[in-house]
Protein backbone atom coordinates (compact mmCIF):
# COMPACT_ATOMS: atom_id res chain seq x y z
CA UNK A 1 -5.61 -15.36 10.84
CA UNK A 2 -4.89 -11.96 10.85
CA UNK A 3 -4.01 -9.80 7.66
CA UNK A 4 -0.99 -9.35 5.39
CA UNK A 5 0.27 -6.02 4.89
CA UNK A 6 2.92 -5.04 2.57
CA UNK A 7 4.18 -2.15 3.58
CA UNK A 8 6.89 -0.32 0.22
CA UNK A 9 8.78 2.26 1.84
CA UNK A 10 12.48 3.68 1.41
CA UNK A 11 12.05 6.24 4.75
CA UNK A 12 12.72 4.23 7.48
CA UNK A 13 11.14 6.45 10.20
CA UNK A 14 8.29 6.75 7.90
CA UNK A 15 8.22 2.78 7.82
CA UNK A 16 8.80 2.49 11.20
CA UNK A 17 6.19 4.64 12.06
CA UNK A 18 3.19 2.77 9.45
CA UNK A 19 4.72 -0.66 11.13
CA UNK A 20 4.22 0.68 14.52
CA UNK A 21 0.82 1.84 13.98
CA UNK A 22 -0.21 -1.57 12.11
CA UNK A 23 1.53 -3.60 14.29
CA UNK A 24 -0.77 -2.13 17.22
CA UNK A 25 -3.92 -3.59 15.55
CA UNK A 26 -2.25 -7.10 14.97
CA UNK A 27 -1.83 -7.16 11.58
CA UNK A 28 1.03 -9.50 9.77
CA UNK A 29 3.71 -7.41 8.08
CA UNK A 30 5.75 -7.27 5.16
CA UNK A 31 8.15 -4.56 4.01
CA UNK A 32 9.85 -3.72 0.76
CA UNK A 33 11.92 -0.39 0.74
CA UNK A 34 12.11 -0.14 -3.37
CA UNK A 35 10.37 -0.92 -6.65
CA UNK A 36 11.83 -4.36 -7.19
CA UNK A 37 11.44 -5.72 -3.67
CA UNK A 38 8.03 -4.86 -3.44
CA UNK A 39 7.25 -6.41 -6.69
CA UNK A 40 8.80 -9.84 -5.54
CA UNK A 41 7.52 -9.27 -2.00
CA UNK A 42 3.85 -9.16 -3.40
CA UNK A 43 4.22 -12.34 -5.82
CA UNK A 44 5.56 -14.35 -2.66
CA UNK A 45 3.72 -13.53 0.25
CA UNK A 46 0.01 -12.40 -1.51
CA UNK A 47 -0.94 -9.25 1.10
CA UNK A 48 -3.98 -8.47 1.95
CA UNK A 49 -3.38 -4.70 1.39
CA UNK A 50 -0.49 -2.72 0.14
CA UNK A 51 0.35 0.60 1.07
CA UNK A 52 2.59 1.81 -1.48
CA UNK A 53 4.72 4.71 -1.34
CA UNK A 54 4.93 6.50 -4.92
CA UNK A 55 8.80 7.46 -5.15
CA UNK A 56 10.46 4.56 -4.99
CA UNK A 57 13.99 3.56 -5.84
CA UNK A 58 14.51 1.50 -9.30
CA UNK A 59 10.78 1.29 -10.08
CA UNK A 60 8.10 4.15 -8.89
CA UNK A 61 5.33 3.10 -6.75
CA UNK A 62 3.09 3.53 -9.82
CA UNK A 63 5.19 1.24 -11.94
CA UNK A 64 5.38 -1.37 -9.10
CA UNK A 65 1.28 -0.60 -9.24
CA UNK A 66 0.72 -1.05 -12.85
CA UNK A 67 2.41 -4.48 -13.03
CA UNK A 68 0.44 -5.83 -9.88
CA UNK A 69 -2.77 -4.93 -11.35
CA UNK A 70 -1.54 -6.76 -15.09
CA UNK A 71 -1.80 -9.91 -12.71
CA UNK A 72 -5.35 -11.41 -12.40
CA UNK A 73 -3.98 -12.48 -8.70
CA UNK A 74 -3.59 -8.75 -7.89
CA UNK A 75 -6.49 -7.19 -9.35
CA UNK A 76 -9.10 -7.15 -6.06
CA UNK A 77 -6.38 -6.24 -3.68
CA UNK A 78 -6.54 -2.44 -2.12
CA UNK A 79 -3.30 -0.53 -2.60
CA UNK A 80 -3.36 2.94 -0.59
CA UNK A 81 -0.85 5.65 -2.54
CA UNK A 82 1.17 7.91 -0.07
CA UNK A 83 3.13 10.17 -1.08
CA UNK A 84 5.11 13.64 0.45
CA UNK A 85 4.10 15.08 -3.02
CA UNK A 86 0.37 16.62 -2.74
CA UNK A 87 -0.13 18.29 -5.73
CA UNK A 88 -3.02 19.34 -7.41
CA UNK A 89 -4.00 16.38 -9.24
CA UNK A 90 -1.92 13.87 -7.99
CA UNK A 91 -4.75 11.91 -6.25
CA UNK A 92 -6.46 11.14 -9.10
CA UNK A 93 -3.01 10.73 -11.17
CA UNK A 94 -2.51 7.39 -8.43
CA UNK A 95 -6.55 6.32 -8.36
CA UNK A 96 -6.11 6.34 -12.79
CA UNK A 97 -2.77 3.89 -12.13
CA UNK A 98 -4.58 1.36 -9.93
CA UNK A 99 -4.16 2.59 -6.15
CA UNK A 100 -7.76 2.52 -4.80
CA UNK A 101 -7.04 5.61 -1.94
CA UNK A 102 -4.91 7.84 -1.61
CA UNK A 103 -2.62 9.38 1.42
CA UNK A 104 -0.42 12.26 1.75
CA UNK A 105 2.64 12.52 3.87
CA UNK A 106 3.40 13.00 6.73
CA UNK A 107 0.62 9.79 7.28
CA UNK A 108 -2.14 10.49 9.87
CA UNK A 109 -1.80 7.64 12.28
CA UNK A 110 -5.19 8.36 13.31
CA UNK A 111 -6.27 7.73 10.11
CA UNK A 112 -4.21 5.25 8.28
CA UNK A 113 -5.87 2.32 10.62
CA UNK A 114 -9.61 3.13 9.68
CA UNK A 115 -8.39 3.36 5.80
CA UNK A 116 -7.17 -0.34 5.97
CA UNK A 117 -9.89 -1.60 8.05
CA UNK A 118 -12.36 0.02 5.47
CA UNK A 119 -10.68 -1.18 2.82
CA UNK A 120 -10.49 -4.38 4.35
CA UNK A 121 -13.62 -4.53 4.62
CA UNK A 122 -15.00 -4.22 1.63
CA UNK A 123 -12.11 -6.60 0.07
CA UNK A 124 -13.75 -8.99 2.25
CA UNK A 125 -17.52 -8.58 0.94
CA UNK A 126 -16.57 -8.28 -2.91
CA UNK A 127 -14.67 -11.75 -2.51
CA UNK A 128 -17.82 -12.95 -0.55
């Protein structure tokens, strides 16, 4: 069976373009486009990975981070940070609130795959 992504984005071209990319390498998908959803989205359907965007409507992506790592459920599963806001800092600002990489906008779609099969990977081995 092929992965679950959760995909939390309120852009749609940006979603449309991570779900186009990620639906090229066969992954199953699951999108959320603010805080809330994505919260509910993750309790119900348990991803694989999330790739979380970090300005969110009604919760921030770090919120909606925080409270998915308070669940013991949530704890080993990668969450990639992207956000158009690349400050100085910022990275580390995401990695301290629980996202385990870190991606600035506009998303590399060369890129973005490797990330989640890397991530994937090692998921995989630490639950081994």
């Amino acid at each position: 069976m092929k992965e679950k992504i959760l995909i939390v984005e309120d852009n749609p071209q940006n979603m449309r373009l991570i779900e186009m990319v990620l639906r090229a390498k066969g992954y199953t998908l699951f999108k959320a486009t603010d805080g809330e959803e994505a919260l509910d989205m993750a309790m119900r359907e348990r991803p694989d990975l999330i790739i979380m965007d970090m300005e969110l409507p009604k919760l921030s992506g770090l919120e909606v981070t925080r409270k998915l790592r308070e669940t013991p459920a949530f704890s080993s599963i990668p969450i990639i940070a992207v956000t158009a806001y690349a400050m100085k800092g910022d990275k580390e600002k995401f990695v301290d609130g629980g996202c385990d990489a870190y991606l600035s906008k506009p998303i590399n779609t060369r890129e973005l795959p490797g990330v989640i099969a890397q991530m994937l990977q090692s998921r995989q081995k630490d639950n081994a």
